[in-house]
PDB file of N, CA and C in Angstrom:
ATOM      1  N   UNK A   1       0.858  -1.176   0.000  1.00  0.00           N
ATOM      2  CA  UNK A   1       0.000   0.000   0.000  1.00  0.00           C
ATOM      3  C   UNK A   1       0.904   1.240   0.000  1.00  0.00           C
ATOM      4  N   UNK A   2       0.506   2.070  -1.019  1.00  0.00           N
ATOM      5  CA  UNK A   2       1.316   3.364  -1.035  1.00  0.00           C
ATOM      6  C   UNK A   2       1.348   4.512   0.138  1.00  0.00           C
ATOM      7  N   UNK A   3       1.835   5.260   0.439  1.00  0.00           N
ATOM      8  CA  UNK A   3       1.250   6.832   1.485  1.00  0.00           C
ATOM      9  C   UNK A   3       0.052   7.198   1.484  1.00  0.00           C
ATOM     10  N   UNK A   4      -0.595   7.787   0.346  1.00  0.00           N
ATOM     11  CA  UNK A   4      -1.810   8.196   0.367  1.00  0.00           C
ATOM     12  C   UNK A   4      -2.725   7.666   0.142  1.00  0.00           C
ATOM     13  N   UNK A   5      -2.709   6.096  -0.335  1.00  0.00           N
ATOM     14  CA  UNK A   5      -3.666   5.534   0.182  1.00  0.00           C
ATOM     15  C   UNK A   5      -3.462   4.592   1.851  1.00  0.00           C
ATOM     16  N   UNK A   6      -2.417   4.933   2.324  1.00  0.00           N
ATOM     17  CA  UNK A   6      -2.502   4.681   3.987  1.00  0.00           C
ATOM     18  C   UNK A   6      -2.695   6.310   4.779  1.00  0.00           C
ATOM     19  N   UNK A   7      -2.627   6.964   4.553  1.00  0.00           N
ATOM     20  CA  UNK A   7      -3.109   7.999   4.809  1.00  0.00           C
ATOM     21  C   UNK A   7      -4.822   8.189   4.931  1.00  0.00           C
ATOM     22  N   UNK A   8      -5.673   7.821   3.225  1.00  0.00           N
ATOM     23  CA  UNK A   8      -6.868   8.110   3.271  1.00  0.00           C
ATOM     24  C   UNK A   8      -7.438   6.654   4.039  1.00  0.00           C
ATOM     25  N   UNK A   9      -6.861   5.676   3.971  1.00  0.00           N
ATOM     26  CA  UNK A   9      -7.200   4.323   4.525  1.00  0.00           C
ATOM     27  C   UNK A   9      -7.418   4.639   6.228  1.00  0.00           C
ATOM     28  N   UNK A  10      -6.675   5.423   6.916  1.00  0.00           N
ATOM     29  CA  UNK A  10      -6.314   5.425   8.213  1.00  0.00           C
ATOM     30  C   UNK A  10      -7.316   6.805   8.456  1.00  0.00           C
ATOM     31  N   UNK A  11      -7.813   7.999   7.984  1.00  0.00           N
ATOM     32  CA  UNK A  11      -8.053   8.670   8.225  1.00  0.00           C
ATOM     33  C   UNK A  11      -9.695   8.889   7.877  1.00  0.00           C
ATOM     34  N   UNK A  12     -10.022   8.135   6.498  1.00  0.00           N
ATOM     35  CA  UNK A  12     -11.466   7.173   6.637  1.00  0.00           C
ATOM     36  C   UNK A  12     -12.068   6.318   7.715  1.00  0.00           C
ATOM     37  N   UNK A  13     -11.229   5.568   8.496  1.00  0.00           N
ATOM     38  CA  UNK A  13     -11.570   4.842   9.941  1.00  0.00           C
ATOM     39  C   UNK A  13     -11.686   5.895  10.743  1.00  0.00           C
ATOM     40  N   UNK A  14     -10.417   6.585  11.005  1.00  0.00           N
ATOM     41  CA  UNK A  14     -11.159   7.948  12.235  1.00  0.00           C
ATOM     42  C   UNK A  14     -12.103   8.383  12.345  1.00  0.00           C
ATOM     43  N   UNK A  15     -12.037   9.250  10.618  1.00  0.00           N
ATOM     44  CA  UNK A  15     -13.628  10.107  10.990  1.00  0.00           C
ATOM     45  C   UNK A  15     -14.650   9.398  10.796  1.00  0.00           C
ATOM     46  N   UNK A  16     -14.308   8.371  10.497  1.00  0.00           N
ATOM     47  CA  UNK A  16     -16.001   7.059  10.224  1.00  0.00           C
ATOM     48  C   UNK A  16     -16.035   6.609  12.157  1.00  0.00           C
ATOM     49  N   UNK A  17     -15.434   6.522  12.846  1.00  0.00           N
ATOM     50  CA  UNK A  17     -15.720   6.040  14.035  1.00  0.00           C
ATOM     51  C   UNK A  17     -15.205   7.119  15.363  1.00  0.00           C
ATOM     52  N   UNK A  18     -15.519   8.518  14.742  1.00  0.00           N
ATOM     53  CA  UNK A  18     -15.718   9.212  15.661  1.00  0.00           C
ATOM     54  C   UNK A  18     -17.060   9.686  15.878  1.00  0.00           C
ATOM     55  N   UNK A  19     -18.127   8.980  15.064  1.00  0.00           N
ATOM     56  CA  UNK A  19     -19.249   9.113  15.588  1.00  0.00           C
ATOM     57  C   UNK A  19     -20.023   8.113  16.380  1.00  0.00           C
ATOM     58  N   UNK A  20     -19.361   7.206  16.934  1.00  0.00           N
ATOM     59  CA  UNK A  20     -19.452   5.985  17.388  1.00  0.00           C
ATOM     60  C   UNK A  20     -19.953   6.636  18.821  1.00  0.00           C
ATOM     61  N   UNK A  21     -18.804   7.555  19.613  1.00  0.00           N
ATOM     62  CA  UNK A  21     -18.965   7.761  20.566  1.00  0.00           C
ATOM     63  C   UNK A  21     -20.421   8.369  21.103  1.00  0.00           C
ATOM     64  N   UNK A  22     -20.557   9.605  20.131  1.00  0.00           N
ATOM     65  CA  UNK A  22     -21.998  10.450  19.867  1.00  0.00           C
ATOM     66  C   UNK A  22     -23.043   9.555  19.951  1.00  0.00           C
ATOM     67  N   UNK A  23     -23.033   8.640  18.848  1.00  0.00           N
ATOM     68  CA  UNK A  23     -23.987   7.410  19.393  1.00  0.00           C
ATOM     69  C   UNK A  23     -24.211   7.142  20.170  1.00  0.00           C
ATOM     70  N   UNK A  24     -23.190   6.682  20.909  1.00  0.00           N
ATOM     71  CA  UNK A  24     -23.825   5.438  22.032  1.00  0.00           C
ATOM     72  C   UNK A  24     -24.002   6.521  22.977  1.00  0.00           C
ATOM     73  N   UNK A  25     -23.755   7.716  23.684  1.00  0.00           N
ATOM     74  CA  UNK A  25     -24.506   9.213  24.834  1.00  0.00           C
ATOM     75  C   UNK A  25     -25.504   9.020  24.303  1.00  0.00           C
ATOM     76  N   UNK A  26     -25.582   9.503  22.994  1.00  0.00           N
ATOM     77  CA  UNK A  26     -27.169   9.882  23.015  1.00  0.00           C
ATOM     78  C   UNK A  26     -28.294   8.153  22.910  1.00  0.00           C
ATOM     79  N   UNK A  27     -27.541   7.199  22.180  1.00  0.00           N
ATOM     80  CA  UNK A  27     -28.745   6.166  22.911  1.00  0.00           C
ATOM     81  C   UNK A  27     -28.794   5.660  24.420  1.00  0.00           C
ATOM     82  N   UNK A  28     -27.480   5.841  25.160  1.00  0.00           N
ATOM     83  CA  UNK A  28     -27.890   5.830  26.430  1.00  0.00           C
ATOM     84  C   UNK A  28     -28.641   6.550  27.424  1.00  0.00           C
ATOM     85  N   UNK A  29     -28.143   7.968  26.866  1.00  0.00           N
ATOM     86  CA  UNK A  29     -29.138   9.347  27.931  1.00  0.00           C
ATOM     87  C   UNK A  29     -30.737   9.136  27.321  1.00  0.00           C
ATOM     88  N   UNK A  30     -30.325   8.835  25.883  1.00  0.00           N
ATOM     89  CA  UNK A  30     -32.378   8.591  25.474  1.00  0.00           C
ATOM     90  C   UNK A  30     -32.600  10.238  25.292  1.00  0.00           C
ATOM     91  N   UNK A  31     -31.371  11.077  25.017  1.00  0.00           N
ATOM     92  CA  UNK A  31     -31.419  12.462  24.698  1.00  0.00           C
ATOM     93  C   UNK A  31     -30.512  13.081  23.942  1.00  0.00           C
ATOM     94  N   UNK A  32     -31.085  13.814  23.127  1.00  0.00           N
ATOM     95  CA  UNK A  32     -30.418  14.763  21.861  1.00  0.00           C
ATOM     96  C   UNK A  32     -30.225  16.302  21.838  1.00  0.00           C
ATOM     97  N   UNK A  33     -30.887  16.548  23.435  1.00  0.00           N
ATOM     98  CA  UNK A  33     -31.018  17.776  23.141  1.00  0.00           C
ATOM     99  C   UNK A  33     -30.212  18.920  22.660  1.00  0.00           C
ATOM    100  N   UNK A  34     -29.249  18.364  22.771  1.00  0.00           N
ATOM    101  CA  UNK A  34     -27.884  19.840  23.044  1.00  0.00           C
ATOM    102  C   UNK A  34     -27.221  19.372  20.898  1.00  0.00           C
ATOM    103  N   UNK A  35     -27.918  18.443  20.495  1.00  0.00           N
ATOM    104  CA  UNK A  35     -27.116  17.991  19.308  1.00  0.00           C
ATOM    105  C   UNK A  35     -28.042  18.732  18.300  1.00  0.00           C
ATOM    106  N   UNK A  36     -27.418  19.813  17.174  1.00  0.00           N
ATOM    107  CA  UNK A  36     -27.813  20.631  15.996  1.00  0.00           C
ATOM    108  C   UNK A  36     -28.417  19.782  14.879  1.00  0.00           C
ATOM    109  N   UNK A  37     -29.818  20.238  15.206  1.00  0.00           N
ATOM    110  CA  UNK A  37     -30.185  19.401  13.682  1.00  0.00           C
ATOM    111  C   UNK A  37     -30.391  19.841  12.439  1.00  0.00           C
ATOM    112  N   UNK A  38     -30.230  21.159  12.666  1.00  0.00           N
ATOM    113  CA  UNK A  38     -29.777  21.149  10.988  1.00  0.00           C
ATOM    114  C   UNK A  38     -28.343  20.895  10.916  1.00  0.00           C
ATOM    115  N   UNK A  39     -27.431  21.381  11.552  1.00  0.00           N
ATOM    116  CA  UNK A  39     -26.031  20.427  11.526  1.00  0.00           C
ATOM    117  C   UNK A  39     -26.040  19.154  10.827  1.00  0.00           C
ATOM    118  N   UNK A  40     -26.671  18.089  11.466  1.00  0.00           N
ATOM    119  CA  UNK A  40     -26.635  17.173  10.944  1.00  0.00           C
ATOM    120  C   UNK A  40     -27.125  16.248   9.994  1.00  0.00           C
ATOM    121  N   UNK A  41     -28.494  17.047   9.521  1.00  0.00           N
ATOM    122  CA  UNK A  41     -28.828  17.460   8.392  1.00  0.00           C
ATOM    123  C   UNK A  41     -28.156  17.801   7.254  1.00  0.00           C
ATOM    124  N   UNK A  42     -27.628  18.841   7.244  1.00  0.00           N
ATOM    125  CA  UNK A  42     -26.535  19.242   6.670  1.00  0.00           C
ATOM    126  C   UNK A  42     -25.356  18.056   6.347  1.00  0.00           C
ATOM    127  N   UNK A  43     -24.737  17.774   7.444  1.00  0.00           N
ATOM    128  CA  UNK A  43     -24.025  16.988   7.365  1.00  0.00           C
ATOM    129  C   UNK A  43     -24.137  15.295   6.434  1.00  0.00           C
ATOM    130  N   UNK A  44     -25.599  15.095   6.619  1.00  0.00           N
ATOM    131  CA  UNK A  44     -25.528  13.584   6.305  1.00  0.00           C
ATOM    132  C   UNK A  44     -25.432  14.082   4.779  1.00  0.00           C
ATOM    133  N   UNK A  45     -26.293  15.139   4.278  1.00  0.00           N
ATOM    134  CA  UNK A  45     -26.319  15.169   2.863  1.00  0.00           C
ATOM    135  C   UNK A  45     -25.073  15.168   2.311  1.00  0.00           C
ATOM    136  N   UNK A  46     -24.324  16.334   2.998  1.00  0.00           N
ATOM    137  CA  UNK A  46     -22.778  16.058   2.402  1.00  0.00           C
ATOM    138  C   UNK A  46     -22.323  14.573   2.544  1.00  0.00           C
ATOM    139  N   UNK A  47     -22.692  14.043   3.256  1.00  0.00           N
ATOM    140  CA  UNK A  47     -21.819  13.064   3.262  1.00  0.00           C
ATOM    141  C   UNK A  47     -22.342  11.842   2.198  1.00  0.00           C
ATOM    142  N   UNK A  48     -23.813  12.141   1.855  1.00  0.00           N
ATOM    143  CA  UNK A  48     -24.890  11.074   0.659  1.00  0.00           C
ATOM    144  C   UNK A  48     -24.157  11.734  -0.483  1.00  0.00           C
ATOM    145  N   UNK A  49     -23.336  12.905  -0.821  1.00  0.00           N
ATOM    146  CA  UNK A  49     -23.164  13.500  -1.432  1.00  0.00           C
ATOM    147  C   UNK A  49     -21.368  12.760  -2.445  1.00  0.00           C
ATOM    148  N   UNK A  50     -20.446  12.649  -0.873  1.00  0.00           N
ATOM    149  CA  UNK A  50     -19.523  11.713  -0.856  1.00  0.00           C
ATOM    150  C   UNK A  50     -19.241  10.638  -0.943  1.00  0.00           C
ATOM    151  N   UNK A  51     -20.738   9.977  -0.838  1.00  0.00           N
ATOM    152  CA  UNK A  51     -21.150   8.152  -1.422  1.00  0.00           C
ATOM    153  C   UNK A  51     -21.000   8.770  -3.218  1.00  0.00           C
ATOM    154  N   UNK A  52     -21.875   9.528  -3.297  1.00  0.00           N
ATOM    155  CA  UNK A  52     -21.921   9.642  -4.832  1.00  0.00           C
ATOM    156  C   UNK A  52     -20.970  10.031  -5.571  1.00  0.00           C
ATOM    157  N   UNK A  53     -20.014  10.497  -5.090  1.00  0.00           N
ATOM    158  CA  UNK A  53     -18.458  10.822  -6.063  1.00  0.00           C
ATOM    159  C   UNK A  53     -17.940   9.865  -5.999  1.00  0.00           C
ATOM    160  N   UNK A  54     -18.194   8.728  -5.053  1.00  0.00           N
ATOM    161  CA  UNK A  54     -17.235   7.843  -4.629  1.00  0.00           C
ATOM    162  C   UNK A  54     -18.103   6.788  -5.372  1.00  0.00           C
ATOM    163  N   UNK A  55     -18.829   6.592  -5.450  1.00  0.00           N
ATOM    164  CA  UNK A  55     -19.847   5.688  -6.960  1.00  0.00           C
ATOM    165  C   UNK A  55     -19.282   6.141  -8.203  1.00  0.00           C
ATOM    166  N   UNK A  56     -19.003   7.598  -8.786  1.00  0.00           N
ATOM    167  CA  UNK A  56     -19.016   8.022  -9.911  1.00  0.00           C
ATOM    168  C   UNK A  56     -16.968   7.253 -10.119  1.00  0.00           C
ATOM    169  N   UNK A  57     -16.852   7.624  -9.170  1.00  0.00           N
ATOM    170  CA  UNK A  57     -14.960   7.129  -9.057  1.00  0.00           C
ATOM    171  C   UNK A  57     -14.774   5.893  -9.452  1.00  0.00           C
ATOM    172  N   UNK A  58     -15.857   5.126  -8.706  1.00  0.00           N
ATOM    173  CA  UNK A  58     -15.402   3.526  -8.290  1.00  0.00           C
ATOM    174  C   UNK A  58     -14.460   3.784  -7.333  1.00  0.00           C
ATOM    175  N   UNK A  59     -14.633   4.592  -6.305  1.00  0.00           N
ATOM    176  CA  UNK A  59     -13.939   4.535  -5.040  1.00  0.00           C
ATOM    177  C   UNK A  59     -14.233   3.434  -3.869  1.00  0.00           C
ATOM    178  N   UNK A  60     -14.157   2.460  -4.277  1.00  0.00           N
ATOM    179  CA  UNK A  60     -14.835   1.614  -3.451  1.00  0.00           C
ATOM    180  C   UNK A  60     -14.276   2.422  -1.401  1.00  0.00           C
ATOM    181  N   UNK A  61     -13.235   2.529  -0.881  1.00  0.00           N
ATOM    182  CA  UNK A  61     -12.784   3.263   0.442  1.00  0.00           C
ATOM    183  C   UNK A  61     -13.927   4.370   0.833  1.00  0.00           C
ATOM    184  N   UNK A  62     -14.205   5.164  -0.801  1.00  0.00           N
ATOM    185  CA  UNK A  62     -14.749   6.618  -0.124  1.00  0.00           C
ATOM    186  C   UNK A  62     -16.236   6.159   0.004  1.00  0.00           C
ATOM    187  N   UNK A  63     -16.851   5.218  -0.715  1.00  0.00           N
ATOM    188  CA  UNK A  63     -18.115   4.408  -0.630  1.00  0.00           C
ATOM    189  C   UNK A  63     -18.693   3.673   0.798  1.00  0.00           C
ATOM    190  N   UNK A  64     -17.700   3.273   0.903  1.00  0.00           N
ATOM    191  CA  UNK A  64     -17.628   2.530   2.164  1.00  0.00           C
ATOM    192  C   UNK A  64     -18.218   2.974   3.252  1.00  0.00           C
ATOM    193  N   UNK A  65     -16.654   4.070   3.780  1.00  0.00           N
ATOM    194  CA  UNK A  65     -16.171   4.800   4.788  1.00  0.00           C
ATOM    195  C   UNK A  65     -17.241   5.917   4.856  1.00  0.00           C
ATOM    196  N   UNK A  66     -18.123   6.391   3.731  1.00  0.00           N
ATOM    197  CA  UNK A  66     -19.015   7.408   3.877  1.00  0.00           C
ATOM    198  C   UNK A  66     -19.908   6.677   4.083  1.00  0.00           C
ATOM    199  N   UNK A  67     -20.562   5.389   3.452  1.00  0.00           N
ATOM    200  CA  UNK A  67     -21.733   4.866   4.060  1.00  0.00           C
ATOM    201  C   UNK A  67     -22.089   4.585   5.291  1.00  0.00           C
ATOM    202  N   UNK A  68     -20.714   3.837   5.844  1.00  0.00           N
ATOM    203  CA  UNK A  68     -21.018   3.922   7.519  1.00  0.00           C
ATOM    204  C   UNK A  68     -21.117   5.425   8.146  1.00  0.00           C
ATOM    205  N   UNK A  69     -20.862   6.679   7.736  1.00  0.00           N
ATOM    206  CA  UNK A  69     -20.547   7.718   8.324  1.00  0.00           C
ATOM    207  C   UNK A  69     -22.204   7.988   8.184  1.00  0.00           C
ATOM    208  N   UNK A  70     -22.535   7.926   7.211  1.00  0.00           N
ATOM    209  CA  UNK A  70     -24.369   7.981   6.745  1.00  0.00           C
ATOM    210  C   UNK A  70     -24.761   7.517   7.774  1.00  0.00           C
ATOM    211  N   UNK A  71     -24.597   5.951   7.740  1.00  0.00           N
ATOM    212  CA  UNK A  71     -25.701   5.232   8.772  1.00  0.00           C
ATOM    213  C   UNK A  71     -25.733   5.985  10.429  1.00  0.00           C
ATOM    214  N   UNK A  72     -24.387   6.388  10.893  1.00  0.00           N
ATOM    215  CA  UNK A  72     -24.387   6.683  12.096  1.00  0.00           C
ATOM    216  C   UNK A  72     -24.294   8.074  12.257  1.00  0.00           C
ATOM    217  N   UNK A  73     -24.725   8.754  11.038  1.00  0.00           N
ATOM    218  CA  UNK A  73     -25.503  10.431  11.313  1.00  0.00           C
ATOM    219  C   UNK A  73     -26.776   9.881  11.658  1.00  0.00           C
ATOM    220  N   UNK A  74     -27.131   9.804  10.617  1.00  0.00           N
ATOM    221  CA  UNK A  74     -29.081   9.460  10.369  1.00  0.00           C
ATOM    222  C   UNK A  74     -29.257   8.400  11.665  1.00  0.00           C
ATOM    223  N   UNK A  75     -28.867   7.797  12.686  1.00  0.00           N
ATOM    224  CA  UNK A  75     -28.776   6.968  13.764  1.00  0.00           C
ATOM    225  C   UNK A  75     -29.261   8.709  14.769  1.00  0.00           C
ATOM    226  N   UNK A  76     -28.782   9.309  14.460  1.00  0.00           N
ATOM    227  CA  UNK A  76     -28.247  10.312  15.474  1.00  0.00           C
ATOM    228  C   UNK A  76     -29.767  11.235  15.008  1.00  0.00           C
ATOM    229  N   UNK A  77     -30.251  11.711  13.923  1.00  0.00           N
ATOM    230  CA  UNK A  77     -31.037  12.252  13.215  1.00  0.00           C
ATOM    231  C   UNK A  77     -32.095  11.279  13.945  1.00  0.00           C
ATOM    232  N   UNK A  78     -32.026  10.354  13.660  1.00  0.00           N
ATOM    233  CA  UNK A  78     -33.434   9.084  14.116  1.00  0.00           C
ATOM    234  C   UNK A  78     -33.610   9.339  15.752  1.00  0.00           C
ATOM    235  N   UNK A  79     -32.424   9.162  16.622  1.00  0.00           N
ATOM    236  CA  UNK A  79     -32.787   9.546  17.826  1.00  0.00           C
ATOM    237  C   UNK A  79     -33.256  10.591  18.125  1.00  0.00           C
ATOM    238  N   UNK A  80     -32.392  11.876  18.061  1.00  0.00           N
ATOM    239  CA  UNK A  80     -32.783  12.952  18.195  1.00  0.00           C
ATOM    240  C   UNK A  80     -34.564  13.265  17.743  1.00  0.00           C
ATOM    241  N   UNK A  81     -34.992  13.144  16.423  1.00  0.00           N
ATOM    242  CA  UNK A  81     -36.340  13.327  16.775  1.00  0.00           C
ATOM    243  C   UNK A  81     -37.377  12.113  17.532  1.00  0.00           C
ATOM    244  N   UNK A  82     -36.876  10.985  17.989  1.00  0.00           N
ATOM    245  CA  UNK A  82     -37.894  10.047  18.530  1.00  0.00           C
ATOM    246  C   UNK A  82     -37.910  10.552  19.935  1.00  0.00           C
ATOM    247  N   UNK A  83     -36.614  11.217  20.233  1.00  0.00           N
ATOM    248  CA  UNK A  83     -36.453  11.381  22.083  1.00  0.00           C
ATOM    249  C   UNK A  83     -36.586  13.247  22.328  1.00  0.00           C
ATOM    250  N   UNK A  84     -36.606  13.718  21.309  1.00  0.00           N
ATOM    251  CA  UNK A  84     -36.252  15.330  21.731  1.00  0.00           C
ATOM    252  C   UNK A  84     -37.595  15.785  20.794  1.00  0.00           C
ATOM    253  N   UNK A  85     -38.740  15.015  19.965  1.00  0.00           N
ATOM    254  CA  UNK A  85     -39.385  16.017  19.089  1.00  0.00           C
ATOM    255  C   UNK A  85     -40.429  16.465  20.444  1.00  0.00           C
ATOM    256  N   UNK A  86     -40.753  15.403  21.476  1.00  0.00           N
ATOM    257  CA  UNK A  86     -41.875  15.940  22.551  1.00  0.00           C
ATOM    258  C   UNK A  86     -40.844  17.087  24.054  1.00  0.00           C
ATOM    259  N   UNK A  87     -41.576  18.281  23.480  1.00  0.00           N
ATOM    260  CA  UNK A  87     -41.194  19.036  24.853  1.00  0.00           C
ATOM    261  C   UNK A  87     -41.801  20.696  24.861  1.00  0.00           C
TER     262      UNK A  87
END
C-alpha cells in the first residue's frame, strides 16, 4: 500500500468512528437535546453526497467509509427526533 492511500485508509476509519462515541450518549441518555439538527442534516447530505463521487470514481474506500458515516448520522437524526421532538 502506497502513502496516500494509507493515509486516506487510516483517516477514513477515524472520521467514520468518531461518531461511534456520539452514538452510544445519546442512545444511552435517550437524549439529543444539546445535538444541531440542521447540523446534521446538513451533514448527512454532504456526506450522501460523498457516497456519490465515490460511486461516480469507483472509489470503493470513499463508498464505504461514507456509508457507515451515513448510517451513524441518520442513527443520530433518528434519535434525536424520537427522544427530543416531545417538549
Amino acid at each position: 500500500m502506497n502513502l496516500p492511500d494509507w493515509v486516506g485508509g487510516v483517516s477514513a476509519v477515524l472520521t467514520t468512528i468518531a461518531f461511534v462515541p456520539q452514538v452510544w450518549k445519546i442512545w444511552k441518555a435517550h437524549a439529543a437535546r444539546d445535538i444541531s439538527l440542521p447540523m446534521y442534516l446538513l451533514f448527512s447530505a454532504g456526506v450522501a453526497g460523498w457516497i456519490v463521487y465515490g460511486v461516480l470514481l469507483g472509489a470503493w474506500p470513499v463508498i464505504v467509509a461514507n456509508s457507515i458515516t451515513l448510517l451513524l448520522s441518520l442513527a443520530v437524526i433518528a434519535m434525536k427526533w424520537k427522544w427530543d421532538r416531545v417538549g
